[in-house]
Each structure stands twice: as C-alpha cells, then as structure tokens.
N, C-alpha and C. Protein backbone atom coordinates (compact mmCIF):
# COMPACT_ATOMS: atom_id res chain seq x y z
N UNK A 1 6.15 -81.62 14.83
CA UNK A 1 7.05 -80.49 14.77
C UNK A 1 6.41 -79.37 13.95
N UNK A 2 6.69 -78.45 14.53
CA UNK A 2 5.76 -77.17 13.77
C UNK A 2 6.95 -76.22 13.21
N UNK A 3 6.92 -76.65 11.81
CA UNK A 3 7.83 -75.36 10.82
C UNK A 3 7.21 -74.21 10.33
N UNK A 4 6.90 -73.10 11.32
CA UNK A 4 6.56 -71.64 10.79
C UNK A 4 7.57 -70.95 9.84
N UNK A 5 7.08 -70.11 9.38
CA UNK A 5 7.84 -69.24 8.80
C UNK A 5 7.59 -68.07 9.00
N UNK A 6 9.18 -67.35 9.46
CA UNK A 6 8.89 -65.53 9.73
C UNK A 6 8.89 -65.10 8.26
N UNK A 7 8.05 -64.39 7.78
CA UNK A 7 8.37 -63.25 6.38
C UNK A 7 8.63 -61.72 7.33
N UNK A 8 9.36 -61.54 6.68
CA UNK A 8 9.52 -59.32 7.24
C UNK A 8 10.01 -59.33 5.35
N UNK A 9 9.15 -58.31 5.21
CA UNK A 9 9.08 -57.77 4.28
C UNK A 9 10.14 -55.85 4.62
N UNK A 10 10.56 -55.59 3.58
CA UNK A 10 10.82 -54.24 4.06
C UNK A 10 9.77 -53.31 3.69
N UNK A 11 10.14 -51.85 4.16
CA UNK A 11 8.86 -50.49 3.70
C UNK A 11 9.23 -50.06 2.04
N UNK A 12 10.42 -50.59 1.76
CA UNK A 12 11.12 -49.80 0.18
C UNK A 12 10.26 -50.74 -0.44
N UNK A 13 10.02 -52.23 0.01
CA UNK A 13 9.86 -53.41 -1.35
C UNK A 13 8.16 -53.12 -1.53
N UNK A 14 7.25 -52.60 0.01
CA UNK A 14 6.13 -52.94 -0.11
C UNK A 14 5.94 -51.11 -1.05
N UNK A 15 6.46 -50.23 -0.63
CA UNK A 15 6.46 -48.68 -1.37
C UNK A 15 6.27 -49.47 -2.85
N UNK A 16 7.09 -50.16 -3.33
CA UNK A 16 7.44 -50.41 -4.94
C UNK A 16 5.84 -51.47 -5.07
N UNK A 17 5.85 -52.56 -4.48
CA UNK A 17 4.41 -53.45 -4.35
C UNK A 17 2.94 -52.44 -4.90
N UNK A 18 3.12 -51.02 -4.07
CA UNK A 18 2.00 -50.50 -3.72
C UNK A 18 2.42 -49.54 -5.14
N UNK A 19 3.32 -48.94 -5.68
CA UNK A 19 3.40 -48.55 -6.81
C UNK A 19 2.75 -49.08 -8.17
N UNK A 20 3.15 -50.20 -8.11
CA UNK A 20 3.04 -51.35 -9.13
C UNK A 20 1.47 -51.60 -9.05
N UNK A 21 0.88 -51.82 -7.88
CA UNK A 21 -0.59 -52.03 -7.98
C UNK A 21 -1.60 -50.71 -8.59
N UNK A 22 -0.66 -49.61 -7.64
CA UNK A 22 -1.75 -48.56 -8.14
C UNK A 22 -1.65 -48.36 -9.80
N UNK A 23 -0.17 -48.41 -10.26
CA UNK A 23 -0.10 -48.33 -11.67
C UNK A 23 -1.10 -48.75 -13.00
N UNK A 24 -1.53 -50.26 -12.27
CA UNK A 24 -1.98 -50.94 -12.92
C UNK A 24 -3.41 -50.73 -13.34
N UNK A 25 -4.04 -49.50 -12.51
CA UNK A 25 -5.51 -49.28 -12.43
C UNK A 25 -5.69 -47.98 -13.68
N UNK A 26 -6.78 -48.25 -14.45
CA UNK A 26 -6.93 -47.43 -15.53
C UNK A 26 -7.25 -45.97 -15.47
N UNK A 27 -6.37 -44.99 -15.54
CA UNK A 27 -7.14 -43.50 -15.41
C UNK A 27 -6.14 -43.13 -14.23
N UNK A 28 -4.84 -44.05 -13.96
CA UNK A 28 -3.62 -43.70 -13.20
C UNK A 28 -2.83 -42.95 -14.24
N UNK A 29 -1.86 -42.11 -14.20
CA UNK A 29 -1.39 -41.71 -15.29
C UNK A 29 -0.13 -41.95 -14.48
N UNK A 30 0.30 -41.52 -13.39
CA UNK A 30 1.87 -41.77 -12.60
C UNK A 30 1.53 -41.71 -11.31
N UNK A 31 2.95 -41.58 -10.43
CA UNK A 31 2.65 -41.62 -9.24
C UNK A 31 3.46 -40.17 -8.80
N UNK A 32 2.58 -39.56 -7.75
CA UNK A 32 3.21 -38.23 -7.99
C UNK A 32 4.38 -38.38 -6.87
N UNK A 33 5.38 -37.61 -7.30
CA UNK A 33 6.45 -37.31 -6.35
C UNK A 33 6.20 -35.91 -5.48
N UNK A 34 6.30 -36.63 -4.56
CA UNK A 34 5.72 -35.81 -2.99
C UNK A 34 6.95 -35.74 -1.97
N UNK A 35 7.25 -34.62 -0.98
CA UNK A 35 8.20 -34.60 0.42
C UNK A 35 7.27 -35.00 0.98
N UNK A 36 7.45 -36.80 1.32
CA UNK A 36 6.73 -37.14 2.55
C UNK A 36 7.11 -37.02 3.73
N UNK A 37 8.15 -37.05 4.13
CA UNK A 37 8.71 -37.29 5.56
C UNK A 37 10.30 -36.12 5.69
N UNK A 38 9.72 -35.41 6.13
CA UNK A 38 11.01 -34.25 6.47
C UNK A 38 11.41 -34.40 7.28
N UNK A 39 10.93 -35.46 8.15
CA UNK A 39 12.19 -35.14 9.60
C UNK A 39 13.20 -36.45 8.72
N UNK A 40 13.37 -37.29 7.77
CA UNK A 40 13.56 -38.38 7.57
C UNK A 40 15.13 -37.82 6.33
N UNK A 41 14.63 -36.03 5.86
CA UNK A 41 15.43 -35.76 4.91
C UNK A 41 16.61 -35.93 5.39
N UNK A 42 17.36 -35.97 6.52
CA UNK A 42 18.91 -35.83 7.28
C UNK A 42 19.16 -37.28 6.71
N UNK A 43 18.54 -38.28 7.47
CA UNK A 43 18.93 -39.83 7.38
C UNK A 43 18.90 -40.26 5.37
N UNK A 44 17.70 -39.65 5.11
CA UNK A 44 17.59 -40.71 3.94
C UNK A 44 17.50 -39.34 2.57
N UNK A 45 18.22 -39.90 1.61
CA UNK A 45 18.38 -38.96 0.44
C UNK A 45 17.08 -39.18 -0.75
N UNK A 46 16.15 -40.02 -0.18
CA UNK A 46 15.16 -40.72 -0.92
C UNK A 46 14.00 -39.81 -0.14
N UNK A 47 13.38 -38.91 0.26
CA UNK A 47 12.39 -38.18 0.34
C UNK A 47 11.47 -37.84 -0.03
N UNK A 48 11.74 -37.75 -1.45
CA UNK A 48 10.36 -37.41 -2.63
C UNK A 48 10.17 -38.13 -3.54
N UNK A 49 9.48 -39.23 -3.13
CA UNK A 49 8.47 -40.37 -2.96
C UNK A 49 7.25 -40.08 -3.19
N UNK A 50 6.49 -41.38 -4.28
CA UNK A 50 4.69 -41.18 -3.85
C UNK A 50 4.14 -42.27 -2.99
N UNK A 51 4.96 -42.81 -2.43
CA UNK A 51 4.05 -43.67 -1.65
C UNK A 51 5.27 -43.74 0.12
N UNK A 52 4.12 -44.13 1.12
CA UNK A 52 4.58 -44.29 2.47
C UNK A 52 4.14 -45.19 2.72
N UNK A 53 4.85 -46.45 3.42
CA UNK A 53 4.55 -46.89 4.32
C UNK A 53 4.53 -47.14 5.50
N UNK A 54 3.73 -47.63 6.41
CA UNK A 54 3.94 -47.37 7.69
C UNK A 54 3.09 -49.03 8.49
N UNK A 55 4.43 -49.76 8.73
CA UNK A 55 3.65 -51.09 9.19
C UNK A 55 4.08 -50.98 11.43
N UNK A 56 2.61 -50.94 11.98
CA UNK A 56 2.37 -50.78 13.40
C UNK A 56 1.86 -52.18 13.89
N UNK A 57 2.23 -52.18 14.68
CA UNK A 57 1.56 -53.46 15.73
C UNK A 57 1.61 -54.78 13.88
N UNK A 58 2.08 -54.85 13.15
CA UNK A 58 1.52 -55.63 12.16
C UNK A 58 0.67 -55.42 11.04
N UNK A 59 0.02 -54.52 11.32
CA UNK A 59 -0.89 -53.50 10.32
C UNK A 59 -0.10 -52.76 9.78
N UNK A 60 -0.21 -52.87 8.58
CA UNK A 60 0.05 -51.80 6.88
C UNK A 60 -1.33 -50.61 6.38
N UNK A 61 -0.39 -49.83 7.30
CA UNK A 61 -0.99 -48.69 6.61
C UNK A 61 -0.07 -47.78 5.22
N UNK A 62 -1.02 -47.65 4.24
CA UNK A 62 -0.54 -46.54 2.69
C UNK A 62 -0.75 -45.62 2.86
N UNK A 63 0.16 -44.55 2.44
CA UNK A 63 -0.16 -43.47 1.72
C UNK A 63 0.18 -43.03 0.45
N UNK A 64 -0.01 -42.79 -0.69
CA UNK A 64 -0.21 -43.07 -1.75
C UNK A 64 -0.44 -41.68 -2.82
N UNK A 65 0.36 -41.13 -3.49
CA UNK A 65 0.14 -39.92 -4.24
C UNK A 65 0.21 -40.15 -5.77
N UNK A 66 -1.23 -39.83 -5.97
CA UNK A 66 -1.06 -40.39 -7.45
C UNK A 66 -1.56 -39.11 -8.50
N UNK A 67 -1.13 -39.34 -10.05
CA UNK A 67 -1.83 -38.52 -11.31
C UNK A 67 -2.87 -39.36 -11.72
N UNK A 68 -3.75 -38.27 -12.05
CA UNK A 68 -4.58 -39.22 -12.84
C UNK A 68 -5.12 -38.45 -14.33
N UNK A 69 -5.44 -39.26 -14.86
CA UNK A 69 -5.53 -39.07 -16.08
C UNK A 69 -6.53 -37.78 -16.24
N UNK A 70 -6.86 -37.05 -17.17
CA UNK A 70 -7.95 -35.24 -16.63
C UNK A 70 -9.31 -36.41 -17.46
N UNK A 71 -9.30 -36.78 -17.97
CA UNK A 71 -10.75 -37.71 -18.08
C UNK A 71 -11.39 -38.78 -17.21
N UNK A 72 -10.07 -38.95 -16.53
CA UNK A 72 -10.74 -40.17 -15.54
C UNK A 72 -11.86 -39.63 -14.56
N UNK A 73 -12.78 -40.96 -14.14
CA UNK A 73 -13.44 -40.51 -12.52
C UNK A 73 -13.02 -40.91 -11.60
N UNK A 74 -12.13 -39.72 -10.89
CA UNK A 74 -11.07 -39.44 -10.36
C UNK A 74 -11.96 -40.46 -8.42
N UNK A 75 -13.16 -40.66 -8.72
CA UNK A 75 -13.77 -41.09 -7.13
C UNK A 75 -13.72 -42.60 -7.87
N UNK A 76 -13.69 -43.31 -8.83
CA UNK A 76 -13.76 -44.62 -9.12
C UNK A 76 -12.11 -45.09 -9.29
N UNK A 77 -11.31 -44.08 -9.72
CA UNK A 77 -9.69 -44.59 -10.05
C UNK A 77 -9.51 -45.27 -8.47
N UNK A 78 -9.89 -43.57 -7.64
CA UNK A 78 -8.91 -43.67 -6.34
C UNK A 78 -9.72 -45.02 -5.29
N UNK A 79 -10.99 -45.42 -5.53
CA UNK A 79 -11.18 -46.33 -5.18
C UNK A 79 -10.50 -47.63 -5.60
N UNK A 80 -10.32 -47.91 -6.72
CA UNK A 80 -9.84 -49.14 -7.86
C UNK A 80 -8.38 -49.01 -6.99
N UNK A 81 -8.04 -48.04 -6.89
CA UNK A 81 -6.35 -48.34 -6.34
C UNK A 81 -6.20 -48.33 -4.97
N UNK A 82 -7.26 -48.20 -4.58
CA UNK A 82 -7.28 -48.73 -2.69
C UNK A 82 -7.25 -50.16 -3.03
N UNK A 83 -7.88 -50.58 -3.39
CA UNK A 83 -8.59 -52.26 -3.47
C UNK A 83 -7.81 -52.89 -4.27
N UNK A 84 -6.98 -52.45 -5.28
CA UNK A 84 -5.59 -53.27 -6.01
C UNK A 84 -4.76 -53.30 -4.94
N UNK A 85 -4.25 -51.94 -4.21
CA UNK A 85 -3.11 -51.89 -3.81
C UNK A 85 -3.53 -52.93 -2.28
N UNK A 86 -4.38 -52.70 -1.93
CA UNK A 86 -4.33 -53.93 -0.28
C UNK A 86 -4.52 -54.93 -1.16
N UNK A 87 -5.19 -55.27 -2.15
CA UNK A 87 -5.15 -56.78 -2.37
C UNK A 87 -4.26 -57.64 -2.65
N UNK A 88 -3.07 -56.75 -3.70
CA UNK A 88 -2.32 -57.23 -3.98
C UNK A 88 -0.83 -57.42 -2.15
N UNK A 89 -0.96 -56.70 -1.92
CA UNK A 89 -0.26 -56.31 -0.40
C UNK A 89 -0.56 -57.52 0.05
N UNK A 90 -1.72 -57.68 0.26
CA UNK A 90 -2.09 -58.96 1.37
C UNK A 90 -1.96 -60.12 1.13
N UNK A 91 -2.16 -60.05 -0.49
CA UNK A 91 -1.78 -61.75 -1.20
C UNK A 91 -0.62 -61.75 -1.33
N UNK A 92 0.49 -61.21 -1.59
CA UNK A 92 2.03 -61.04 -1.46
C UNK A 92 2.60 -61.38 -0.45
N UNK A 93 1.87 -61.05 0.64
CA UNK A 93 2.75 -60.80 2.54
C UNK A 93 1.97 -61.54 3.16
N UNK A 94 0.79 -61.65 3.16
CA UNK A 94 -0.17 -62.03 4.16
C UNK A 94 -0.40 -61.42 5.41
N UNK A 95 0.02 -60.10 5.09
CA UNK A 95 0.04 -59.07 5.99
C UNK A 95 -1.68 -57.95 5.63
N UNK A 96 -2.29 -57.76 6.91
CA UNK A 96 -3.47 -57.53 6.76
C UNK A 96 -3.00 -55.90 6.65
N UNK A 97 -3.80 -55.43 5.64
CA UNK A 97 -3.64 -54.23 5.17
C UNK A 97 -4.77 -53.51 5.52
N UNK A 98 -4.19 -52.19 6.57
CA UNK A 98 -5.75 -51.88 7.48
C UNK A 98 -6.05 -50.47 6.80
N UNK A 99 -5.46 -49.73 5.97
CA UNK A 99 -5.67 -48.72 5.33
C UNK A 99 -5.05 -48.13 3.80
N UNK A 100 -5.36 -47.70 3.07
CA UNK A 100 -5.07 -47.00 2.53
C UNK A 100 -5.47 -45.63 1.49
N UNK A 101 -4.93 -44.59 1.77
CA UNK A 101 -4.88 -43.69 1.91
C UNK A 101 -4.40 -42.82 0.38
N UNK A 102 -5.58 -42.79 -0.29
CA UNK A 102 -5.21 -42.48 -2.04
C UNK A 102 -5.19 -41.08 -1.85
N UNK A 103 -4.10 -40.45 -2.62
CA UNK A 103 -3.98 -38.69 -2.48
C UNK A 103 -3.82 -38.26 -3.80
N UNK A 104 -4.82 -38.04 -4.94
CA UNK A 104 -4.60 -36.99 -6.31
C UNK A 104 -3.79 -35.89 -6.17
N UNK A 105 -3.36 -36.27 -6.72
CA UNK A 105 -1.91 -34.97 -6.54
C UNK A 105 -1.56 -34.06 -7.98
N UNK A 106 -2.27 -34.49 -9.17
CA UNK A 106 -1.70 -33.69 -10.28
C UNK A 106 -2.66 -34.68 -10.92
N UNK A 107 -3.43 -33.87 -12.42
CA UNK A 107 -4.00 -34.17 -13.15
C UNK A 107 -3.21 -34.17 -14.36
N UNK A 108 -3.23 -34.98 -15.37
CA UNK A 108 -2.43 -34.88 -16.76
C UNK A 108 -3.52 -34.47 -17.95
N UNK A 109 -3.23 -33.07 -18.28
CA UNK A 109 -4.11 -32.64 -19.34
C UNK A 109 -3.81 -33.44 -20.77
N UNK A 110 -2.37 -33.99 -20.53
CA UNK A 110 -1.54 -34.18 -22.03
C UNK A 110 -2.50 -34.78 -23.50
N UNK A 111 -2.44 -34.49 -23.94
CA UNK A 111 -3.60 -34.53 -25.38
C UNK A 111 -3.16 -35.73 -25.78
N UNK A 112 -3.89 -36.83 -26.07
CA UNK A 112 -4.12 -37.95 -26.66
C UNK A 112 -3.92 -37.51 -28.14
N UNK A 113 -2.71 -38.39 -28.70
CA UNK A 113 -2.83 -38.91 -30.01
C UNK A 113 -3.36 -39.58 -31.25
C-alpha cells in the first residue's frame, strides 16, 4: 500500500519562509515594502509587500525586495539571499525552487553606535 502525502503550502506562508531566510543573511537590513501587484489592489488589502510569490506548473518562483545595509557588498548579500532563501524553501516544502529574484530597493545609511 502506498501512503503519499499531498503538502500545498500557501503563497502568504512561503512570502513569510522567504522573508525569514533573506533576513537572516548579514548586510540585510529589512525587507523593503514595495506595490507588487496592482491589478491584485481591488481583491487584496495586503499589496505592499517585499516579497512575491509565484508557484507554476510546481515551480517556485521569488521576488524579493530587500535593504541593505550602505556597507554591505551589496553583489555578495543579494547572492547569500538567493541561496538561503531556495534552500531553506526547498528543505521546508520539497518544492524545487527554480528562481529567485533579489531586488535592492533602499540602502540604510543609519550610523552605527
């Protein structure tokens, strides 16, 4: 007898997943709040968002708007948070994560204490 199991994950839980990963990478400072989806403003009061997802045929594709810190190297962060955020995605879901899509959106000058 063969006991599979369906997982469906939703787009809000993996948005928060993909938050949480990028967070975690050093020289992230936040996640920027972005109007991703305007045709979506009528239906949903949740619009300005930094992250999208978009799962096709089974494939998870990100999009992803982040701060980063004004000292970081802003080409090593946004790599570090491609490769957290599918890794962690894929070990969570087991859902193959075919893109993602890092967008700097605001630098934080804020002066260290």
């Amino acid at each position: 007898m063969d006991n599979k199991t369906q997982l469906s994950v939703s787009t809000e839980v993996l948005e928060k997943m993909a938050i949480l990963a990028a967070q975690e990478i050093e020289g992230v400072k936040g996640i920027a709040k972005k109007a991703i989806d305007i045709k979506g403003a009528i239906k949903s009061k949740n619009v300005v968002k930094g992250v999208k997802v978009e799962s096709i045929n089974g494939a998870i594709t990100i999009n992803i708007y982040i701060c980063v810190d004004a000292n970081a190297k802003m080409r090593e962060v946004a790599e570090a948070v491609q490769q957290n955020v599918k890794d962690k995605i894929q070990t969570m879901t087991g859902t193959a994560v075919t893109r993602v899509n890092v967008n700097i959106e605001d630098i934080d000058f804020a002066e260290e204490e």
